[in-house]
PDB file of N, CA and C in Angstrom:
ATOM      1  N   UNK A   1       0.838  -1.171   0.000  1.00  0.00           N
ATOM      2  CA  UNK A   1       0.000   0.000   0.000  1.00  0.00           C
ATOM      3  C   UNK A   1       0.887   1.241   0.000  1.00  0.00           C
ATOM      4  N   UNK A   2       0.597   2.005  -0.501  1.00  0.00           N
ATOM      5  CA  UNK A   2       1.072   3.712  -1.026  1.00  0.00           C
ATOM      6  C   UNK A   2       0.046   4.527  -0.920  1.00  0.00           C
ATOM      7  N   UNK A   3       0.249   5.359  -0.012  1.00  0.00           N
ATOM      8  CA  UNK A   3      -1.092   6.409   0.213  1.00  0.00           C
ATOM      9  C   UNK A   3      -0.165   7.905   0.277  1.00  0.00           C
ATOM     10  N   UNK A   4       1.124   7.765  -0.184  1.00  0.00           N
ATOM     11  CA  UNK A   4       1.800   9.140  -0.750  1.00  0.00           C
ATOM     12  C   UNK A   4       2.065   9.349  -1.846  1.00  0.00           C
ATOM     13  N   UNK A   5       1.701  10.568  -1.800  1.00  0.00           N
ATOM     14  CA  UNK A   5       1.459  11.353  -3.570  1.00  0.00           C
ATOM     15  C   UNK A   5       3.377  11.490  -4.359  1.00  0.00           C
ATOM     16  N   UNK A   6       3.216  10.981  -5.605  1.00  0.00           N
ATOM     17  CA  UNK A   6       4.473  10.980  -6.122  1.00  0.00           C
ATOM     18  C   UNK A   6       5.303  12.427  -6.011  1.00  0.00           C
ATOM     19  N   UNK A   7       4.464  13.626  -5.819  1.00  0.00           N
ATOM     20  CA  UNK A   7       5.629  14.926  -5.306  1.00  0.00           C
ATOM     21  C   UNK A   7       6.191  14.576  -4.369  1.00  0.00           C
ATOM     22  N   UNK A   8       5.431  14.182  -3.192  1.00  0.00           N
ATOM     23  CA  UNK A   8       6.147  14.053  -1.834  1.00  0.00           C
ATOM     24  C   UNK A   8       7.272  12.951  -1.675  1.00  0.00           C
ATOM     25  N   UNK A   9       6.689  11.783  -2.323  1.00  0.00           N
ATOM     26  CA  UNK A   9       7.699  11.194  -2.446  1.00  0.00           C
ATOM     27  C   UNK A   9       9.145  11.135  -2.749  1.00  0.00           C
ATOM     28  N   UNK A  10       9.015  12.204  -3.926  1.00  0.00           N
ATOM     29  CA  UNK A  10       9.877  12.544  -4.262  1.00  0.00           C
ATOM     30  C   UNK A  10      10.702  13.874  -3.804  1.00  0.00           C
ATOM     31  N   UNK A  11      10.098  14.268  -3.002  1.00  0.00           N
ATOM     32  CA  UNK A  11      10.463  15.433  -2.035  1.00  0.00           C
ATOM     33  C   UNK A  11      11.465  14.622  -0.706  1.00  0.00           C
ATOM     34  N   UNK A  12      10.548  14.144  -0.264  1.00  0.00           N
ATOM     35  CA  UNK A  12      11.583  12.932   1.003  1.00  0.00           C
ATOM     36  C   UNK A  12      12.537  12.453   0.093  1.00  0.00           C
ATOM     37  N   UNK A  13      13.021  12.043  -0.778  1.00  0.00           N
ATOM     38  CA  UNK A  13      13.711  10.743  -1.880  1.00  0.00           C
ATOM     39  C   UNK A  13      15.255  12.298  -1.452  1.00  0.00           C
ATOM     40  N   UNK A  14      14.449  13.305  -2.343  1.00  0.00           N
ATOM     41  CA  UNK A  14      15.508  14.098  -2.450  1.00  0.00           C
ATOM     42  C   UNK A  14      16.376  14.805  -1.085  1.00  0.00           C
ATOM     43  N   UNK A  15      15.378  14.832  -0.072  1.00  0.00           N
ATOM     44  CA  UNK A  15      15.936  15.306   1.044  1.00  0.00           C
ATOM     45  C   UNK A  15      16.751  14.361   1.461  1.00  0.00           C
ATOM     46  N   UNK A  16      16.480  12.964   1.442  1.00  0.00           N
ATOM     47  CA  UNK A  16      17.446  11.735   2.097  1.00  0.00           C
ATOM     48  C   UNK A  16      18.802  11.967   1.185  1.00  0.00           C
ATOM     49  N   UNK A  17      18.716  11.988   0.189  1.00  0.00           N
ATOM     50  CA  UNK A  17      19.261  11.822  -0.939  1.00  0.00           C
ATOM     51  C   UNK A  17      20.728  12.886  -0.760  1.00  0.00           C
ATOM     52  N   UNK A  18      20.352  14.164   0.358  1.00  0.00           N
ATOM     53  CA  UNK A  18      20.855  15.562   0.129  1.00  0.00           C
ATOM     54  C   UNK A  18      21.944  15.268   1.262  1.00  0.00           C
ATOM     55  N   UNK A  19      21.681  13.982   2.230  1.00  0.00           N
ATOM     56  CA  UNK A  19      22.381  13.718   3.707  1.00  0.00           C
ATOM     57  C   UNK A  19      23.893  12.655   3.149  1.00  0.00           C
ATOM     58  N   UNK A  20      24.902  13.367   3.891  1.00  0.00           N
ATOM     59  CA  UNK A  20      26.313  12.438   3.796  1.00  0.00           C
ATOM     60  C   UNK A  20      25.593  11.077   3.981  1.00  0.00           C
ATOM     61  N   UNK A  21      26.667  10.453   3.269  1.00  0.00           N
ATOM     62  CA  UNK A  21      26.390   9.364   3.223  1.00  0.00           C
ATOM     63  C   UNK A  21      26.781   8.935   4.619  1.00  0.00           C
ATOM     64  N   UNK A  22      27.613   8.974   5.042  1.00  0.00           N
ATOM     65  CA  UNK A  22      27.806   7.966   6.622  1.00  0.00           C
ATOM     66  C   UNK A  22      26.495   8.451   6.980  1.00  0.00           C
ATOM     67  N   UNK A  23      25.885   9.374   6.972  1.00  0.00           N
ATOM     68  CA  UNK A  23      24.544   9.889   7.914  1.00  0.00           C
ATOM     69  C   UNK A  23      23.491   8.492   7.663  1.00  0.00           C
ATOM     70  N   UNK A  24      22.934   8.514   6.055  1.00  0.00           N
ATOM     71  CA  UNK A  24      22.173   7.997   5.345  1.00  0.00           C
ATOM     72  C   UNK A  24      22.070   6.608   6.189  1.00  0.00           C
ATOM     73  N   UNK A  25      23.875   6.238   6.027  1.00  0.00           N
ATOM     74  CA  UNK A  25      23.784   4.408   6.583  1.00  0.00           C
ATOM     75  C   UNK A  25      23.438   4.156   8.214  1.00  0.00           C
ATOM     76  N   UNK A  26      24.309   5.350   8.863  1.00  0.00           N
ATOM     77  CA  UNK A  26      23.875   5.437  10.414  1.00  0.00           C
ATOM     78  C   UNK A  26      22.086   5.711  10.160  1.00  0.00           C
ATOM     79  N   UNK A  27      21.594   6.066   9.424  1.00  0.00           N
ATOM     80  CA  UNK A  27      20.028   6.161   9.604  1.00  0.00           C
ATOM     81  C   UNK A  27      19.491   4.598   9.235  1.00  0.00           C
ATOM     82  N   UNK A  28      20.182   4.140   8.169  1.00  0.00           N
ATOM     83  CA  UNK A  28      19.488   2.781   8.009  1.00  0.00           C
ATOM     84  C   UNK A  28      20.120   1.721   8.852  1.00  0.00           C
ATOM     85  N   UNK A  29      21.030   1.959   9.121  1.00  0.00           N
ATOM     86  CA  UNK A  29      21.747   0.586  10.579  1.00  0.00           C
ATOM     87  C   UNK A  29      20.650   1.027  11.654  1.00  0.00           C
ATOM     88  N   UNK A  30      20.308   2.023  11.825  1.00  0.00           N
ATOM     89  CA  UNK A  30      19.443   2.542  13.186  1.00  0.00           C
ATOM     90  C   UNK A  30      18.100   1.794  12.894  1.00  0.00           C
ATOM     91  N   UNK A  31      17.547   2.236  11.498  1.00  0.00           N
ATOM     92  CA  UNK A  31      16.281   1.305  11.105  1.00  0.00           C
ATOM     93  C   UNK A  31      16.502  -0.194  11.356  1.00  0.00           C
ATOM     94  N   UNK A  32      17.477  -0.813  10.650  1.00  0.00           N
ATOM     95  CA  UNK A  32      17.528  -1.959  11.206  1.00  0.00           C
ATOM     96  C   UNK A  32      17.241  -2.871  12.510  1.00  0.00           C
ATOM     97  N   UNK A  33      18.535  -1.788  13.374  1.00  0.00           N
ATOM     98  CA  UNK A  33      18.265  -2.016  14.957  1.00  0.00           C
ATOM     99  C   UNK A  33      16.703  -2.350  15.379  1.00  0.00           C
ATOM    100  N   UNK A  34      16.417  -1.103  14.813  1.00  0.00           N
ATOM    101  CA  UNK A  34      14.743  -0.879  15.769  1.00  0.00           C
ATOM    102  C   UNK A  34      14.072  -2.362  15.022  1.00  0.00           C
ATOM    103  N   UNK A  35      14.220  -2.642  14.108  1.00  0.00           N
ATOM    104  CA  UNK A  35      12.895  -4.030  13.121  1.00  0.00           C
ATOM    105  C   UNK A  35      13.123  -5.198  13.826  1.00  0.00           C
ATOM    106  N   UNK A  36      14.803  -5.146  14.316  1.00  0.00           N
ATOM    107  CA  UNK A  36      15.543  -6.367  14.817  1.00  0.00           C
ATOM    108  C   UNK A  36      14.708  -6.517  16.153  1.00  0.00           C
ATOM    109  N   UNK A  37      14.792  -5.107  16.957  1.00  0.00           N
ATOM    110  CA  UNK A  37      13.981  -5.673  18.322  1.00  0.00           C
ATOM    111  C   UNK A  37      12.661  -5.406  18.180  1.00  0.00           C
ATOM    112  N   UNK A  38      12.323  -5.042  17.163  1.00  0.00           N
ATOM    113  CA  UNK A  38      10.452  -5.380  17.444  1.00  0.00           C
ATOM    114  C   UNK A  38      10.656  -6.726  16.793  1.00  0.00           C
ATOM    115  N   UNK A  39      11.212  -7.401  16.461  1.00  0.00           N
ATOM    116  CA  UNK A  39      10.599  -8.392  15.971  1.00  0.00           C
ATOM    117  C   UNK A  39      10.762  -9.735  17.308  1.00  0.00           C
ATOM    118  N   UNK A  40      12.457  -9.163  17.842  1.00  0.00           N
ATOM    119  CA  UNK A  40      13.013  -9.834  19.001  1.00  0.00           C
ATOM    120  C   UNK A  40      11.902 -10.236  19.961  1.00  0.00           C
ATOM    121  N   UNK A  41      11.040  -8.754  20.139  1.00  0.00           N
ATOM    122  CA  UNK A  41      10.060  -8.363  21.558  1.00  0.00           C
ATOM    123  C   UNK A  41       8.772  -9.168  21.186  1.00  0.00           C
ATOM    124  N   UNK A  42       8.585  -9.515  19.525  1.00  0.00           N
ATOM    125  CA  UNK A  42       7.369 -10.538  19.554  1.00  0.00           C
ATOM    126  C   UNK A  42       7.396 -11.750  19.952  1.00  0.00           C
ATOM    127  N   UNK A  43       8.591 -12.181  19.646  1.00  0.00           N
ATOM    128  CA  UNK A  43       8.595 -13.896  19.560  1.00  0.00           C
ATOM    129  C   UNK A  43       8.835 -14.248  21.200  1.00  0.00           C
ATOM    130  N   UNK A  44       8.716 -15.565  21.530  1.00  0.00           N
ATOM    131  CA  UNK A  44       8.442 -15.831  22.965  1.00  0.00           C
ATOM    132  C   UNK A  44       9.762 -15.593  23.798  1.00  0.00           C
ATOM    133  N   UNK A  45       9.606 -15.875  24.585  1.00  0.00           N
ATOM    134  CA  UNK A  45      10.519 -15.407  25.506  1.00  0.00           C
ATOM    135  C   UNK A  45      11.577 -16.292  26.041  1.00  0.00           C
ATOM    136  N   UNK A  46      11.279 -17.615  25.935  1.00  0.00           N
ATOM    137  CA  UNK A  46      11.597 -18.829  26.774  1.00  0.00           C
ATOM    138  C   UNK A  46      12.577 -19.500  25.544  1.00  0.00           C
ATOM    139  N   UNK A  47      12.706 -19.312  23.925  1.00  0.00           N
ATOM    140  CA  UNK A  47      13.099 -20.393  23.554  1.00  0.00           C
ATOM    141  C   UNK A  47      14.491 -20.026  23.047  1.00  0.00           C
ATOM    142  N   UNK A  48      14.885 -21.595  22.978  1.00  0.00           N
ATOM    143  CA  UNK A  48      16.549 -21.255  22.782  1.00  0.00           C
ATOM    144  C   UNK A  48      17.470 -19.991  21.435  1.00  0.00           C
ATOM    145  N   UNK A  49      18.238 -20.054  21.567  1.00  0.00           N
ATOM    146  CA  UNK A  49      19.301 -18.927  20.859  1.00  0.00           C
ATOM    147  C   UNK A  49      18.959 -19.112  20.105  1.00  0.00           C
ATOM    148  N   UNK A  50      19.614 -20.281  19.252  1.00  0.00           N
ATOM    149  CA  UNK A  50      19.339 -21.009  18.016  1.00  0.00           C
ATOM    150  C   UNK A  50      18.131 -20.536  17.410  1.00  0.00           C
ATOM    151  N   UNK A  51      17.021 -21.282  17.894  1.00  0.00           N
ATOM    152  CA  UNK A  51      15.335 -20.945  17.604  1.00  0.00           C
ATOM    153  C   UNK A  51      15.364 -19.218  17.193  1.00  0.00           C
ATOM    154  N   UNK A  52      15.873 -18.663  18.144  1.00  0.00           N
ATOM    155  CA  UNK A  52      15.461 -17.326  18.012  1.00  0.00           C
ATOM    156  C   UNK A  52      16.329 -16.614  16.728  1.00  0.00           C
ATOM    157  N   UNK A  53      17.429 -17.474  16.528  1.00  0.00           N
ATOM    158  CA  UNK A  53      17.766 -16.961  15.190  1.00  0.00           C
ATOM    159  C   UNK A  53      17.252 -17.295  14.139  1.00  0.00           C
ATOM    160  N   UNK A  54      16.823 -18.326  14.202  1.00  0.00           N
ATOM    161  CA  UNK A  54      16.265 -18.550  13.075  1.00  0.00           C
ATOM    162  C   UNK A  54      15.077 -18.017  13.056  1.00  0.00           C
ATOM    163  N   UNK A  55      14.082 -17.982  13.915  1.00  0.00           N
ATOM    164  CA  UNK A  55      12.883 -17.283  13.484  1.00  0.00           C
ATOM    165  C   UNK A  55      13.286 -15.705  12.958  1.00  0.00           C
ATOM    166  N   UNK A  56      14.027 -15.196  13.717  1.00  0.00           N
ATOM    167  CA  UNK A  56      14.662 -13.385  13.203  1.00  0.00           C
ATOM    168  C   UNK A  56      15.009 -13.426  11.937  1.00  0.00           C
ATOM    169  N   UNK A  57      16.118 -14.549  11.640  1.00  0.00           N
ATOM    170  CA  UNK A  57      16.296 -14.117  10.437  1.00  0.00           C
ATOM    171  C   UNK A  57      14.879 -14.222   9.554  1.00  0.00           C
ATOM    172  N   UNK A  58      14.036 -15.302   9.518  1.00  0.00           N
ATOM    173  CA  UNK A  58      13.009 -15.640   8.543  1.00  0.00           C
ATOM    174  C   UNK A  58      11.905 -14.503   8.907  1.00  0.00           C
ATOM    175  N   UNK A  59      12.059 -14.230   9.561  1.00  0.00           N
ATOM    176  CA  UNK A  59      11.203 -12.507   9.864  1.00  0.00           C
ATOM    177  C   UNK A  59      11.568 -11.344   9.114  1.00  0.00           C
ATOM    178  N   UNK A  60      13.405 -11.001   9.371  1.00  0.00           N
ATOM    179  CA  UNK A  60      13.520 -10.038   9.114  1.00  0.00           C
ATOM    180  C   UNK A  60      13.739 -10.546   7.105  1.00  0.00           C
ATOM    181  N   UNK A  61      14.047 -11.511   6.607  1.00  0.00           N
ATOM    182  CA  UNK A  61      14.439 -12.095   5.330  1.00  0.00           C
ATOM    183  C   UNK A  61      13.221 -12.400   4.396  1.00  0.00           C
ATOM    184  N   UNK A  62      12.171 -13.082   5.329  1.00  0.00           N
ATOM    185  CA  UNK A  62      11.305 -13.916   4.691  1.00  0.00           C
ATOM    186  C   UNK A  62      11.067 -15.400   3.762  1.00  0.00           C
ATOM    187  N   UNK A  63      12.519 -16.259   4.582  1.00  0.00           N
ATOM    188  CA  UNK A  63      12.383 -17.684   3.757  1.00  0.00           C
ATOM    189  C   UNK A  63      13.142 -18.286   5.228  1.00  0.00           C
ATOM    190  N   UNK A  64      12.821 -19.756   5.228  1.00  0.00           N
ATOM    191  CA  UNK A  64      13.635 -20.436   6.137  1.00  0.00           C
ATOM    192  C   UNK A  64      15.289 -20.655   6.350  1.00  0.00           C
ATOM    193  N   UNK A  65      15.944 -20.898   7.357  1.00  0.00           N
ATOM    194  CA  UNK A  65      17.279 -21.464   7.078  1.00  0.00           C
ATOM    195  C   UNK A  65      17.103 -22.775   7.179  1.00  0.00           C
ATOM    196  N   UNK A  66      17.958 -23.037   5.698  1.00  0.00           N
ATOM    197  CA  UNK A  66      17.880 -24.398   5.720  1.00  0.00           C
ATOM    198  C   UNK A  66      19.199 -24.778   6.551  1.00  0.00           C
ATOM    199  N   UNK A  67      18.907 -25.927   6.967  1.00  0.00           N
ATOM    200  CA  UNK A  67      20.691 -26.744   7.472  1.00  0.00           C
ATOM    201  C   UNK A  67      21.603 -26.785   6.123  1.00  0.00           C
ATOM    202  N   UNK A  68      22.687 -27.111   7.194  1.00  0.00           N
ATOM    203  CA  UNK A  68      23.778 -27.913   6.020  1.00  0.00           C
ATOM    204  C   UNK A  68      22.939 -29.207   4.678  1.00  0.00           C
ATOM    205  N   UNK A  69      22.192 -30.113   5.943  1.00  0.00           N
ATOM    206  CA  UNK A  69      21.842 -30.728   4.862  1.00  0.00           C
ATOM    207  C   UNK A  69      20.866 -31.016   4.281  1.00  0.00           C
ATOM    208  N   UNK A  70      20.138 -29.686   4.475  1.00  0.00           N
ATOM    209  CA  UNK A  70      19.104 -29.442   2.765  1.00  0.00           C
ATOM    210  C   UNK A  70      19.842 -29.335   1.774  1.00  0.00           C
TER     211      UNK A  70
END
C-alpha cells in the first residue's frame, strides 16, 4: 500500500538523498536495529538462541534457514 502522492515522495527521496552518506547508513543501521527488536520483543521469551535466530532471520528475510543438509 502507497497512500503518498508521487511529489512528496519525491520530495523525502531528495531530502534523504541531500544527507552524507555515513549519515544515510547510520540512519538505516538505526532502522535496522529498531525491526531487529520489534521483531526480538514478539517472539516468545523462553526459547533457545538457536530458535530465536532462526525465526529473526526468517522474519527479518522472509524464507527459512535451511541446514547444512538441505
Amino acid at each position: 500500500m502507497n497512500d503518498t502522492t508521487p511529489e512528496i515522495a519525491e520530495m523525502v527521496r531528495e531530502r534523504l538523498m541531500s544527507l552524507p552518506n555515513a549519515t544515510r547508513f547510520i540512519m538505516g543501521a538505526a532502522m535496522f536495529d529498531a525491526a531487529r527488536a520489534m521483531v526480538i520483543a514478539s517472539l516468545p521469551k523462553d526459547i533457545p538462541t538457536l530458535e530465536l535466530r532462526h525465526r529473526l532471520f526468517e522474519r527479518l528475510y522472509g524464507e527459512a534457514v535451511r541446514s547444512s543438509g538441505d
